[in-house]
N, C-alpha and C. Protein backbone atom coordinates (compact mmCIF):
# COMPACT_ATOMS: atom_id res chain seq x y z
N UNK A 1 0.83 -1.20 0.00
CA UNK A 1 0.00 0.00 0.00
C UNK A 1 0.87 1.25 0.00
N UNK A 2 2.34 1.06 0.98
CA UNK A 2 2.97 2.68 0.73
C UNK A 2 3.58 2.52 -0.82
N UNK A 3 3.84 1.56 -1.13
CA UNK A 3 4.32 1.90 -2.26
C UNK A 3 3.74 2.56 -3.63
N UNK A 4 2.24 1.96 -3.44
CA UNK A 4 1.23 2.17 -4.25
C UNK A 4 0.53 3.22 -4.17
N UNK A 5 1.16 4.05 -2.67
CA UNK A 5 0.57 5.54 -2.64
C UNK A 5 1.91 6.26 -3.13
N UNK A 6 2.75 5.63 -2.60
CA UNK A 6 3.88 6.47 -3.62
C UNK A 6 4.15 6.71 -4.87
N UNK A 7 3.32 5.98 -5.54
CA UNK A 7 3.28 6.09 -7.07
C UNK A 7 1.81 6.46 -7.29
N UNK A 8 1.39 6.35 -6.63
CA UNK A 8 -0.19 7.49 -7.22
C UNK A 8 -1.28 5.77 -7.62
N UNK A 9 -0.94 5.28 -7.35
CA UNK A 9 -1.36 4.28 -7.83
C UNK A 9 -2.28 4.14 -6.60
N UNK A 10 -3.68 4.61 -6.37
CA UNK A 10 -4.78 4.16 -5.91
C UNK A 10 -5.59 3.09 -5.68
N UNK A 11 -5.60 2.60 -7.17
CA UNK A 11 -6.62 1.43 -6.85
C UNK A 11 -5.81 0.47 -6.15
N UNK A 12 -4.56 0.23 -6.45
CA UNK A 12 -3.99 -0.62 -6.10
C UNK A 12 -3.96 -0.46 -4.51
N UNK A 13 -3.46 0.44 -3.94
CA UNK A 13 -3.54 0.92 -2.43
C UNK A 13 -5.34 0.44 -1.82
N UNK A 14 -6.19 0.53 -2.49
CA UNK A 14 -7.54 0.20 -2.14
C UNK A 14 -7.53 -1.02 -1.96
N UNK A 15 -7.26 -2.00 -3.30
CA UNK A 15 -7.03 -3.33 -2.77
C UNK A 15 -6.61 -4.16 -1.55
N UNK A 16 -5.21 -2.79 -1.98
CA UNK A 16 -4.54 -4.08 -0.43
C UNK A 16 -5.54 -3.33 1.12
N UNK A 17 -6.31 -2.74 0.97
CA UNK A 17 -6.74 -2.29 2.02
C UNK A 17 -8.18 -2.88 2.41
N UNK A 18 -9.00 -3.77 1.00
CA UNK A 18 -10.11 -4.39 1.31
C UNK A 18 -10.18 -5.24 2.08
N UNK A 19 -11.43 -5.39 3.05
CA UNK A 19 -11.54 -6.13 3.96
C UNK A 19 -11.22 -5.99 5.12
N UNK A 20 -11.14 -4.75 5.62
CA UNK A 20 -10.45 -4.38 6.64
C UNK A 20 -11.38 -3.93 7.56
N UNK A 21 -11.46 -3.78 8.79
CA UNK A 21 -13.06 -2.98 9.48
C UNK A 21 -13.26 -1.50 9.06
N UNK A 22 -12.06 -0.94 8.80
CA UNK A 22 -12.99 0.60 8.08
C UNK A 22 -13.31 0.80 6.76
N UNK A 23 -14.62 0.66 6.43
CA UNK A 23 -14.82 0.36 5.01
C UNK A 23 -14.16 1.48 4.08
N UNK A 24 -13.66 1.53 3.04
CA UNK A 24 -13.63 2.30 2.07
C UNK A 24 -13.71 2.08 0.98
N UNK A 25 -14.59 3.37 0.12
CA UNK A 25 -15.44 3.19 -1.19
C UNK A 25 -13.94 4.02 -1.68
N UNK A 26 -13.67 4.64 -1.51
CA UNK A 26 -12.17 5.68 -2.32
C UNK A 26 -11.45 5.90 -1.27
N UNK A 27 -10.24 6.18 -1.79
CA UNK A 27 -9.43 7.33 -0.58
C UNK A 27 -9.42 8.49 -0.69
N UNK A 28 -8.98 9.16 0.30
CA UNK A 28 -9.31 10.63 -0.06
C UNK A 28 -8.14 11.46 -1.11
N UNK A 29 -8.37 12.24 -1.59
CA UNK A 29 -7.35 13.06 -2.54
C UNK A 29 -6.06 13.68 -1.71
N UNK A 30 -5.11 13.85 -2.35
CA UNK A 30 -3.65 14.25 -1.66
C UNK A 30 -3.13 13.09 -1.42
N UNK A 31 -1.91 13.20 -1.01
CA UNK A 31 -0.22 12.45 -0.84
C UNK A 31 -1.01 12.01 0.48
N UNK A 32 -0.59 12.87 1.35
CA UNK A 32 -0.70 13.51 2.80
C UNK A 32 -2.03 12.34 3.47
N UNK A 33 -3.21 12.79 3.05
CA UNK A 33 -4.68 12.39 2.98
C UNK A 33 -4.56 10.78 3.23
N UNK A 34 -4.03 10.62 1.72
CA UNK A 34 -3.98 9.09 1.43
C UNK A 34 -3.35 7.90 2.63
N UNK A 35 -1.96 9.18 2.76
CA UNK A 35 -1.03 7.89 4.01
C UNK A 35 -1.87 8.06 5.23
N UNK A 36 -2.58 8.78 5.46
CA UNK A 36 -3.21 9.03 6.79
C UNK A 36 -4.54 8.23 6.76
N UNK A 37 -5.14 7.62 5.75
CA UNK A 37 -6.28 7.39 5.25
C UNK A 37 -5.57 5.27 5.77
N UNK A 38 -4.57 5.08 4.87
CA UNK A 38 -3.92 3.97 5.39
C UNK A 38 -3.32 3.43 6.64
N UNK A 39 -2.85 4.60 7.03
CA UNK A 39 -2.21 4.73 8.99
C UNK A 39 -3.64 4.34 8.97
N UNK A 40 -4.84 4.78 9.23
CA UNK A 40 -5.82 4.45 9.99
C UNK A 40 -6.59 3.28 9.95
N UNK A 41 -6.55 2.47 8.77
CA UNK A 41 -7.05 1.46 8.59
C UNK A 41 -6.28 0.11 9.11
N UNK A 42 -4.57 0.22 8.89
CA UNK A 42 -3.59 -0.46 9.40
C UNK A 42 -3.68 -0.75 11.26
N UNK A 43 -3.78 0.28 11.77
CA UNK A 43 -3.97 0.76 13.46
C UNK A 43 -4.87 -0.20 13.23
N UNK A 44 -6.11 0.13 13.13
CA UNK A 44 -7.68 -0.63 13.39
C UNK A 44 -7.75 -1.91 13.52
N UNK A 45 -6.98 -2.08 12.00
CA UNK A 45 -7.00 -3.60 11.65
C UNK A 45 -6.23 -4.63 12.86
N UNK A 46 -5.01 -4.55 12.82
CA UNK A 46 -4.07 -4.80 14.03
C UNK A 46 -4.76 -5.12 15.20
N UNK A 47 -5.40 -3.94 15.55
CA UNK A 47 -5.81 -3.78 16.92
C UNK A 47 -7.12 -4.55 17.20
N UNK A 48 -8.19 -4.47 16.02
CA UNK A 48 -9.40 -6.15 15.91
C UNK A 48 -8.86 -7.37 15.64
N UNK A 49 -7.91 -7.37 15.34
CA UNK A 49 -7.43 -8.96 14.72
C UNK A 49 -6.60 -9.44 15.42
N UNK A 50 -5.61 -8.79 16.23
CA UNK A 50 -4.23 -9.30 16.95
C UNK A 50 -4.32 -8.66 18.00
N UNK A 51 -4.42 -7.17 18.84
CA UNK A 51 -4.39 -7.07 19.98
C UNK A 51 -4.88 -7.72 20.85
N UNK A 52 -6.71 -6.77 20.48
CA UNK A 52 -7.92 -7.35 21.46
C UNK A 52 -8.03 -8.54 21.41
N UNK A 53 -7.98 -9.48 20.44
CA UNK A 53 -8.24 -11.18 20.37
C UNK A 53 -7.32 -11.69 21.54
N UNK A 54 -5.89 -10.99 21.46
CA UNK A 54 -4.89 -11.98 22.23
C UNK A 54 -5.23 -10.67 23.93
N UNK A 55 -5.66 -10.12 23.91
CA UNK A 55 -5.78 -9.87 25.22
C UNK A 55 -6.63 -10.33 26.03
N UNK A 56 -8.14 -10.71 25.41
CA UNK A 56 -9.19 -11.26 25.70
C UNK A 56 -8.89 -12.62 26.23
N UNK A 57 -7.57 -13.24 25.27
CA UNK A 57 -7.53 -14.59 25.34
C UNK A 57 -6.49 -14.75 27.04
N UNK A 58 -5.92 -13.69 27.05
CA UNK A 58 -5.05 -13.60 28.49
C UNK A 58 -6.08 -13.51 29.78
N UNK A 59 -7.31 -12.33 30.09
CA UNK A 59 -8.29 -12.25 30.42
C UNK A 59 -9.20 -13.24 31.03
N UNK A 60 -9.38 -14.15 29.30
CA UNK A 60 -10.56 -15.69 30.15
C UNK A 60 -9.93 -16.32 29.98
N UNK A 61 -10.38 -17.94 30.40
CA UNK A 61 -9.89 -18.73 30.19
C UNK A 61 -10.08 -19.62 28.60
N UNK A 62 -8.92 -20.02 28.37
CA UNK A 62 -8.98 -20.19 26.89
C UNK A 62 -9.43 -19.52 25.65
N UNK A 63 -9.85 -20.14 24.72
CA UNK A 63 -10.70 -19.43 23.68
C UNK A 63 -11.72 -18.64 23.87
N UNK A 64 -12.09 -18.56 24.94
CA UNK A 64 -13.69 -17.85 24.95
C UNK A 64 -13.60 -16.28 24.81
N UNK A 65 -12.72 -15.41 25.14
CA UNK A 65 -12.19 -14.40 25.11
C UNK A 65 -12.35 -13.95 23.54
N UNK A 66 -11.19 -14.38 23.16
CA UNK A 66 -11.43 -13.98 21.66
C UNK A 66 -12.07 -14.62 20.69
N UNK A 67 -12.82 -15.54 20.72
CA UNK A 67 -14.67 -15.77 19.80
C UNK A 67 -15.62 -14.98 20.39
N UNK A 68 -15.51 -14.55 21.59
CA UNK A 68 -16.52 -13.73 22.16
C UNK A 68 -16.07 -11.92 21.45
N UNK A 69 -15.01 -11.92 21.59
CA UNK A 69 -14.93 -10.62 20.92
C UNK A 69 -15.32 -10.60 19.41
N UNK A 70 -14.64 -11.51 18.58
CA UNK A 70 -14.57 -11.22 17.52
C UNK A 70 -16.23 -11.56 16.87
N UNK A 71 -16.44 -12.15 17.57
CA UNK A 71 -18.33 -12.36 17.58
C UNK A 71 -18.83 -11.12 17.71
N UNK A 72 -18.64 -10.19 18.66
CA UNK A 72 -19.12 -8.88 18.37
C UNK A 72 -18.30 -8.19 17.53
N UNK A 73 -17.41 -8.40 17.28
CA UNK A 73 -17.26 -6.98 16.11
C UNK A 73 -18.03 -8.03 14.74
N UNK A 74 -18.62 -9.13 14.59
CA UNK A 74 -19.10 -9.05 13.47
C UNK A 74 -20.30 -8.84 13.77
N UNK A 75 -21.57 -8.90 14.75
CA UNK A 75 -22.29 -8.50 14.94
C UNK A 75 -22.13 -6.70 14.61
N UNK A 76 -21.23 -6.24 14.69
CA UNK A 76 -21.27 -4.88 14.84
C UNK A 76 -21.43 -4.53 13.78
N UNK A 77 -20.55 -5.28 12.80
CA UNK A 77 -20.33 -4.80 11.21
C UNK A 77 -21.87 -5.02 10.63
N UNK A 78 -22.35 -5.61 10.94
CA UNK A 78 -23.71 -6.41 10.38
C UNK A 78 -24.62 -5.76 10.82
N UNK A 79 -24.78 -5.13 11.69
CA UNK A 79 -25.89 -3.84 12.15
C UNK A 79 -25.63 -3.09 12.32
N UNK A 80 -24.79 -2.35 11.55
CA UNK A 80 -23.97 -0.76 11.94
C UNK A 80 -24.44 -0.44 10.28
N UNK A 81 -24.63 -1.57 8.99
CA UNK A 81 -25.15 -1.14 7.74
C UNK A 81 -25.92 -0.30 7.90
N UNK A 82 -25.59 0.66 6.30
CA UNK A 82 -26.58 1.47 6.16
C UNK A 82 -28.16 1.29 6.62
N UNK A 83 -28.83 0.12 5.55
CA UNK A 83 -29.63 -0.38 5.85
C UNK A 83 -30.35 -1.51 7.09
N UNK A 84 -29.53 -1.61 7.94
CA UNK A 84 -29.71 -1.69 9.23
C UNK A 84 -30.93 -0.67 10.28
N UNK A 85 -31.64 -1.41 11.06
CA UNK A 85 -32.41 -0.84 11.68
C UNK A 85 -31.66 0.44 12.75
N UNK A 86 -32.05 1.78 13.26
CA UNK A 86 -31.42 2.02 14.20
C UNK A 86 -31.45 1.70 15.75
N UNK A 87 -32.44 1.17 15.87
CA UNK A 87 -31.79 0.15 18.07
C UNK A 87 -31.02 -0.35 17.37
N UNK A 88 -31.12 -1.71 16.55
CA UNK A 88 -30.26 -2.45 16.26
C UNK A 88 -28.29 -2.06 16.12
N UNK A 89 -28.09 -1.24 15.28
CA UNK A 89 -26.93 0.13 15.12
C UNK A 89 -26.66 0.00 16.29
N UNK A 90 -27.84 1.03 18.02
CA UNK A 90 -27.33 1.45 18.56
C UNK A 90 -26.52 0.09 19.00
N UNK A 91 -27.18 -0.60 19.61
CA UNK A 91 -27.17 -2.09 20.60
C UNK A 91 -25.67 -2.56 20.04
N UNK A 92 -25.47 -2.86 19.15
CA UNK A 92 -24.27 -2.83 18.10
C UNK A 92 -23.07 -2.21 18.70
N UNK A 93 -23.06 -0.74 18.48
CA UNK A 93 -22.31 -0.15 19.09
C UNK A 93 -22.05 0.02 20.51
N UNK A 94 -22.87 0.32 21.49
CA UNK A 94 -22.86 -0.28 22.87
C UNK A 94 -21.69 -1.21 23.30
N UNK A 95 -22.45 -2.52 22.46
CA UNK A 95 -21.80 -4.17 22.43
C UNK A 95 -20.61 -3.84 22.49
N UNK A 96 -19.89 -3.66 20.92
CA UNK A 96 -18.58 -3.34 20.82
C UNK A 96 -17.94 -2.26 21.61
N UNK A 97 -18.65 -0.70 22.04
CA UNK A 97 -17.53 -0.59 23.14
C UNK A 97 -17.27 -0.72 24.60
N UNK A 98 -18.03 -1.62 24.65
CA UNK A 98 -18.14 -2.41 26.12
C UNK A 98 -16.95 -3.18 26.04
N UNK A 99 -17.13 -3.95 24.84
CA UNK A 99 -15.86 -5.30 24.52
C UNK A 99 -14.94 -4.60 24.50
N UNK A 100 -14.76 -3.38 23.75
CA UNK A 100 -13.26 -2.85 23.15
C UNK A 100 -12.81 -1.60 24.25
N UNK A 101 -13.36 -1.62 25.46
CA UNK A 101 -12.60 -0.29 26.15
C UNK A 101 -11.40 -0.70 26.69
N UNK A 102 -11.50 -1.54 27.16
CA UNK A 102 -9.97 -2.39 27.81
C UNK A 102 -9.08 -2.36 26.87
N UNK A 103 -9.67 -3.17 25.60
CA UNK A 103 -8.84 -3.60 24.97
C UNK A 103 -7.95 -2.23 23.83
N UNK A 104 -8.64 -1.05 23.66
CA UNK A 104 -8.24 0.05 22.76
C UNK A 104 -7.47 0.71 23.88
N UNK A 105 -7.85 0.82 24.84
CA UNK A 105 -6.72 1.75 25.96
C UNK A 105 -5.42 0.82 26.22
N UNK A 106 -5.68 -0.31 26.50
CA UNK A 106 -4.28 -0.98 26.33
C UNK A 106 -3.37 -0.80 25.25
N UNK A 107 -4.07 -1.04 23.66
CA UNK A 107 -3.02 -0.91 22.62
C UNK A 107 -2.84 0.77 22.79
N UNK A 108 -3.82 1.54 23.40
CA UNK A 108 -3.34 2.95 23.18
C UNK A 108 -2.16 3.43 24.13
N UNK A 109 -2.21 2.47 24.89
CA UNK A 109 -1.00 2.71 26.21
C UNK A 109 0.40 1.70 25.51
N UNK A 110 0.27 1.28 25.20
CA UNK A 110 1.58 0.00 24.23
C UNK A 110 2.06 1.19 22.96
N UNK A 111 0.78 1.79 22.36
CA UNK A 111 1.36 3.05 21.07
C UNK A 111 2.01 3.91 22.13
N UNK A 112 1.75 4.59 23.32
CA UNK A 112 2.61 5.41 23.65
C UNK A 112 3.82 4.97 24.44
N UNK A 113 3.86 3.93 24.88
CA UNK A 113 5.68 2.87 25.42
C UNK A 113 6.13 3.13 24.27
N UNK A 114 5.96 2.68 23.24
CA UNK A 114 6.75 2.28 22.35
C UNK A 114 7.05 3.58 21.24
N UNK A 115 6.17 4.55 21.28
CA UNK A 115 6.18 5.75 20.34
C UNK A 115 6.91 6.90 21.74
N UNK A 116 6.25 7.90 21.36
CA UNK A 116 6.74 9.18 21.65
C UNK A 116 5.51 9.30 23.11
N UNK A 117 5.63 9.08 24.31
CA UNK A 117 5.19 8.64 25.85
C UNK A 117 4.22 10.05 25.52
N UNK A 118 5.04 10.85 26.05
CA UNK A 118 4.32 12.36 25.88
C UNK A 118 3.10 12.83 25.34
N UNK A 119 3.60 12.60 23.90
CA UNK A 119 2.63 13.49 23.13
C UNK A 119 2.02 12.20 22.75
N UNK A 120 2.20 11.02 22.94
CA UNK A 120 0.92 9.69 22.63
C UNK A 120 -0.10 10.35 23.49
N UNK A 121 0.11 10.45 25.01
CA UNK A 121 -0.43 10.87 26.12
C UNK A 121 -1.52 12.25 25.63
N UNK A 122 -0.93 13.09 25.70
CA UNK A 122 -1.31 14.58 25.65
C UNK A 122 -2.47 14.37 24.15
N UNK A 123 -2.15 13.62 23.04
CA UNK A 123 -2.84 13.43 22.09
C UNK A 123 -4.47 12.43 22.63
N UNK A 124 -4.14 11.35 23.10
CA UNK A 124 -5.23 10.61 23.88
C UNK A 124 -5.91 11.68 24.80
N UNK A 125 -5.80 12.26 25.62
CA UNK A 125 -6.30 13.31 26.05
C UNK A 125 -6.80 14.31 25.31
N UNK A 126 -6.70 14.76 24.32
CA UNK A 126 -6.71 15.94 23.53
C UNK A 126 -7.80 15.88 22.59
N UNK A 127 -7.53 14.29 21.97
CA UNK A 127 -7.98 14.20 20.74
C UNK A 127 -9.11 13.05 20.75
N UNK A 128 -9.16 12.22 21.87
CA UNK A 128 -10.23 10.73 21.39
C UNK A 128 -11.42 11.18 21.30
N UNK A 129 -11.73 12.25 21.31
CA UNK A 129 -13.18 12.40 21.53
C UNK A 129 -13.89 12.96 20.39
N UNK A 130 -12.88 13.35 19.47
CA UNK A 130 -13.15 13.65 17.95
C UNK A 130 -13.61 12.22 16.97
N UNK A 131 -13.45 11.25 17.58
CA UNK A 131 -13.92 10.14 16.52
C UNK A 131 -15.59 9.90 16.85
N UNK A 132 -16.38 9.07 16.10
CA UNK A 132 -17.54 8.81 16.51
C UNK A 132 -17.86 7.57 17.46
N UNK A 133 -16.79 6.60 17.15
CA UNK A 133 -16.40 5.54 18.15
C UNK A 133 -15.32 5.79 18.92
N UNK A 134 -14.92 6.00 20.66
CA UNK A 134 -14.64 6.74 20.87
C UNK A 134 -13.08 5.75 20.86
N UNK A 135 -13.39 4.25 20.93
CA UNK A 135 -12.56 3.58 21.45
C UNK A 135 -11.56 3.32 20.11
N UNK A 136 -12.14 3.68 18.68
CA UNK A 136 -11.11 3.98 17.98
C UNK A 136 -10.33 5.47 18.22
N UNK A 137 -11.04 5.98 18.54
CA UNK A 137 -10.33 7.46 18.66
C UNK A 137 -9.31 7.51 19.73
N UNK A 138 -9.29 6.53 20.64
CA UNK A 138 -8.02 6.31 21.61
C UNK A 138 -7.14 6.11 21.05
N UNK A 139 -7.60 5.18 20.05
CA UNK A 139 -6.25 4.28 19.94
C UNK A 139 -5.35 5.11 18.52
N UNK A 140 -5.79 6.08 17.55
CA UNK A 140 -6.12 6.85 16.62
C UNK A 140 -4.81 8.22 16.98
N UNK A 141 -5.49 8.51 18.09
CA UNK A 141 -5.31 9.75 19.12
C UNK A 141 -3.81 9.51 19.66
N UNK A 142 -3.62 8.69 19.99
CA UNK A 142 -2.46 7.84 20.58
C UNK A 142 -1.52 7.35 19.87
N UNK A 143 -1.82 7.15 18.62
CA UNK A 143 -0.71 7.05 17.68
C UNK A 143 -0.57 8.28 16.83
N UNK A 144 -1.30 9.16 17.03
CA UNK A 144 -0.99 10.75 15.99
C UNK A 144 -0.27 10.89 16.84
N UNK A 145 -0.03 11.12 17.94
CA UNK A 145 0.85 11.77 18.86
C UNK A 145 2.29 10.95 19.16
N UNK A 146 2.38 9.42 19.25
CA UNK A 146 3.55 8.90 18.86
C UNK A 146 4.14 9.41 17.36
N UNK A 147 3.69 9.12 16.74
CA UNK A 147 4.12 9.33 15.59
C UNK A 147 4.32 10.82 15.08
N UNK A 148 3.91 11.67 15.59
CA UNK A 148 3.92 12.64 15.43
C UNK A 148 3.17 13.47 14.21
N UNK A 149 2.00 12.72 13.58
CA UNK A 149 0.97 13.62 12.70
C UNK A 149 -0.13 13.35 12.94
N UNK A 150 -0.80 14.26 12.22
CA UNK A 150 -2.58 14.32 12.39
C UNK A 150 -3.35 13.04 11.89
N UNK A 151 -4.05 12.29 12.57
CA UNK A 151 -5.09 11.21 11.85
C UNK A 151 -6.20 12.27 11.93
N UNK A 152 -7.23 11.44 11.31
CA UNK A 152 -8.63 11.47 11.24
C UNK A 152 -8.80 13.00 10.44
N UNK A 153 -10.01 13.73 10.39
CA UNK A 153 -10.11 14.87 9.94
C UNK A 153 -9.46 16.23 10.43
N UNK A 154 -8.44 16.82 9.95
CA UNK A 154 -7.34 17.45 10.67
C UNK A 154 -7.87 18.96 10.82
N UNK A 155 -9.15 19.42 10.53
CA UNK A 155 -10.38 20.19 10.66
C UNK A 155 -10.94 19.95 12.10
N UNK A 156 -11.45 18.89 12.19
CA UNK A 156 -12.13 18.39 13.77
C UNK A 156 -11.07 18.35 14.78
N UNK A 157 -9.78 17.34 14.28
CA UNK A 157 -9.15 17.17 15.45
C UNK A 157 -8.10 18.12 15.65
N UNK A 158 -7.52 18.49 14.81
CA UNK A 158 -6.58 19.95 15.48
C UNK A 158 -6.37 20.86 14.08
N UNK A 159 -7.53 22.18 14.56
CA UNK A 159 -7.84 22.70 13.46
C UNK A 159 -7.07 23.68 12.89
N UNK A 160 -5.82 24.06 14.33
CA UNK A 160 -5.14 24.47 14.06
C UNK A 160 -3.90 24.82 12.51
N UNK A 161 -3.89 23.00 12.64
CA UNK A 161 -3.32 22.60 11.36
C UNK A 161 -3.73 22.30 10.03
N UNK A 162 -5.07 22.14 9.76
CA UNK A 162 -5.60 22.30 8.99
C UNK A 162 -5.60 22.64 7.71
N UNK A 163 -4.72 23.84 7.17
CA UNK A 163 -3.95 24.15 6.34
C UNK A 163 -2.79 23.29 6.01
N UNK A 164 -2.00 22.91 6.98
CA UNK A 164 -0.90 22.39 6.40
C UNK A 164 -0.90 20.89 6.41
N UNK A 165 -2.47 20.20 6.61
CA UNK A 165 -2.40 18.81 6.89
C UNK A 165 -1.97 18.08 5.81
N UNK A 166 -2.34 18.93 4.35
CA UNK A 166 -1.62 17.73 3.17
C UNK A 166 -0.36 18.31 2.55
N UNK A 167 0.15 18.90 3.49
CA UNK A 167 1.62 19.55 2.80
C UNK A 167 2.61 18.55 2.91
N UNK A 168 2.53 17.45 4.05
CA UNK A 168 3.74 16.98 4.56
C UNK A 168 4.34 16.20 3.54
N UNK A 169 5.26 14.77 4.23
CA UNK A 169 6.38 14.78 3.59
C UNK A 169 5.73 13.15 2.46
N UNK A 170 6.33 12.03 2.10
CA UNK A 170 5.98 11.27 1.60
C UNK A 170 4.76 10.12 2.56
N UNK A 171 3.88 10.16 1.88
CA UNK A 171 2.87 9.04 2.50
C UNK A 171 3.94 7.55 3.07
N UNK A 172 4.36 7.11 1.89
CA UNK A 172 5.05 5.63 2.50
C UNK A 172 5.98 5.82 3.37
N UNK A 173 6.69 6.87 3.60
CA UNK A 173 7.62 7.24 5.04
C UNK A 173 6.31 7.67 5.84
N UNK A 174 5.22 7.99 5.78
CA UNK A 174 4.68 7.99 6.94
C UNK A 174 4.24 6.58 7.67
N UNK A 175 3.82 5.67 6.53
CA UNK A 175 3.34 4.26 6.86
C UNK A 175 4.21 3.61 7.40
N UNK A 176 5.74 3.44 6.83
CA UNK A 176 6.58 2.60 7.35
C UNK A 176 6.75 3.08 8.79
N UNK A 177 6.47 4.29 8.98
CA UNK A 177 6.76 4.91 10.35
C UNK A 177 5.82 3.83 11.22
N UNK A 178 4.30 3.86 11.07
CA UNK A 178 3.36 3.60 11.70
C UNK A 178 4.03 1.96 11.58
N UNK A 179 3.94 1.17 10.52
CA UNK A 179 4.35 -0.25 10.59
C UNK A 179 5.63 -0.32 11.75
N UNK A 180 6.68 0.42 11.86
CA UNK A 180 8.02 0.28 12.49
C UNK A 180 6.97 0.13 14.10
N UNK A 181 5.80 1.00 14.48
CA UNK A 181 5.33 1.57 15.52
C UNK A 181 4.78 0.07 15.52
N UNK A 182 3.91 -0.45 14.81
CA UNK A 182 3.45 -1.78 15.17
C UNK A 182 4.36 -2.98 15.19
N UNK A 183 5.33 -2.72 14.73
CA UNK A 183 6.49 -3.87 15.04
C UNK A 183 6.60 -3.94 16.39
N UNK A 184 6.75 -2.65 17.03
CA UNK A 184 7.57 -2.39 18.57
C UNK A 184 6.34 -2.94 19.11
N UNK A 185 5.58 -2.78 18.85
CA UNK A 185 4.05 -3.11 20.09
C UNK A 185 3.77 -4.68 20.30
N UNK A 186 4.10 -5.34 19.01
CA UNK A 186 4.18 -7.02 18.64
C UNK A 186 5.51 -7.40 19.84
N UNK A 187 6.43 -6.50 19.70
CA UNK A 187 7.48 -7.47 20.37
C UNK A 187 7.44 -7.17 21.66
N UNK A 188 6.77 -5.81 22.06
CA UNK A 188 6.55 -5.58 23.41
C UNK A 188 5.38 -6.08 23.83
N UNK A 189 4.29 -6.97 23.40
CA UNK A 189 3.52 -7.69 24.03
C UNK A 189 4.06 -9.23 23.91
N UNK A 190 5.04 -9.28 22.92
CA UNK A 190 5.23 -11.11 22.96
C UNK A 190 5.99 -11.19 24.17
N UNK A 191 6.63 -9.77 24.60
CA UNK A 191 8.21 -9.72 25.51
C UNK A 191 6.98 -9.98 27.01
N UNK A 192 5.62 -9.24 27.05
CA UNK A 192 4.91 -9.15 28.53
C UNK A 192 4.58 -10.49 28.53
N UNK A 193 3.83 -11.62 27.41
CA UNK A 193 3.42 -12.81 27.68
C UNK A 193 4.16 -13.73 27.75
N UNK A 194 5.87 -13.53 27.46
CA UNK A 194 6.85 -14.53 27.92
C UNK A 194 6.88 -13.79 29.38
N UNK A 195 7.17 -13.03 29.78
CA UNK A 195 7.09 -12.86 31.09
C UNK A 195 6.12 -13.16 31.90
N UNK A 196 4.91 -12.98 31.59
CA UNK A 196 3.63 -13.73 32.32
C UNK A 196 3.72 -15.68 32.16
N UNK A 197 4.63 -15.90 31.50
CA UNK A 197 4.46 -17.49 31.08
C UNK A 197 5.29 -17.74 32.25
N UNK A 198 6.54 -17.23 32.16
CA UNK A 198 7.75 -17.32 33.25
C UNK A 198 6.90 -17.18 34.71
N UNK A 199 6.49 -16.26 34.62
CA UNK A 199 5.80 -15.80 36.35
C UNK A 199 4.79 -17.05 36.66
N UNK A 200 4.23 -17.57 35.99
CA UNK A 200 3.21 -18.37 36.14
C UNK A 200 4.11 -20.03 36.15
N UNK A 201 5.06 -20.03 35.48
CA UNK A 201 5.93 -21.21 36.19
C UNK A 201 6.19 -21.21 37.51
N UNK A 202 7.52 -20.07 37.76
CA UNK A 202 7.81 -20.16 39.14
C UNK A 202 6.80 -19.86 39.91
N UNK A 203 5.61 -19.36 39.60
CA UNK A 203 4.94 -19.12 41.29
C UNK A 203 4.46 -21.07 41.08
């Protein structure tokens, strides 16, 4: 995908991005737009498929943790449709951020160990409350501020910048940034569950 935004090459960047929980019909226009459009779908994805599953699974006992989660986020996807009733929507949403508050503040606390402590911090504070789900907006919020740029609509969340949100530098140096950021978070949770394996021997 960075490569395919680096060459302007769209559809191709769409592809590798189908199937992911944030739907997208296009990306948005600009360099800038685009890598930020991918940072956000990358975060998300990660964080439904590999965080919350394996935290859930630490949590209960055995499997039940993560079929129980991932059971609601497809319930979620499935009544959050357009054509979906609205209780149904709400109940939906509820569900999922009941399931996902633990689990988005944890990866949002792992984005700021491993990114920039500070301004992960000061950004989670600042900024989660600009998303419509709030528990993506933690985790969203928390990596603009490791990483050091604007996600989401750079109008809503810091309007300050606004002007200069699609000036910056190459999209795929922004992604590899964010990928380098999810490397560190993989090895700093494999590094906590060998240590929880160890602790749970000797005691």
């Amino acid at each position: 995908a960075a490569r395919a935004l680096d060459e302007g090459d769209d559809a191709s960047a769409a592809a590798v991005l189908a199937g992911s929980p944030m739907a997208l019909a296009s990306l948005p226009g600009g360099a800038a737009a685009r890598g930020r459009t991918v940072i956000q779908v990358l975060l998300l994805t990660v964080h439904a498929r590999l965080f919350a599953p394996v935290l859930w699974y630490v949590l209960l006992p055995g499997c039940i943790g993560p079929v129980l989660y991932l059971l609601v986020r497809e319930v979620y996807a499935a009544w959050t449709r357009q054509d979906a009733p609205p209780p149904y929507a709400e109940a939906a949403t509820r569900l999922l951020r009941w399931a996902d508050w633990l689990p988005a503040r944890a990866t949002a606390l792992a984005i700021a160990v491993v990114g920039n402590f500070e301004d992960a911090v000061y950004a989670w504070r600042q900024q989660s409350t600009h998303w419509t789900l709030q528990e993506e907006g933690v985790i969203l919020a928390s990596a603009a501020g490791a990483l050091g740029m604007t996600l989401g609509d750079p109008r809503r969340v810091m309007p300050e910048y606004a002007s200069e949100a699609d000036t910056g530098g190459s999209a795929a140096a922004d992604i590899r940034s964010a990928l380098g950021l999810v490397w560190r978070i993989v090895v700093l949770g494999f590094a906590a569950l060998l240590l929880l394996g160890v602790g749970k021997m000797v005691g």
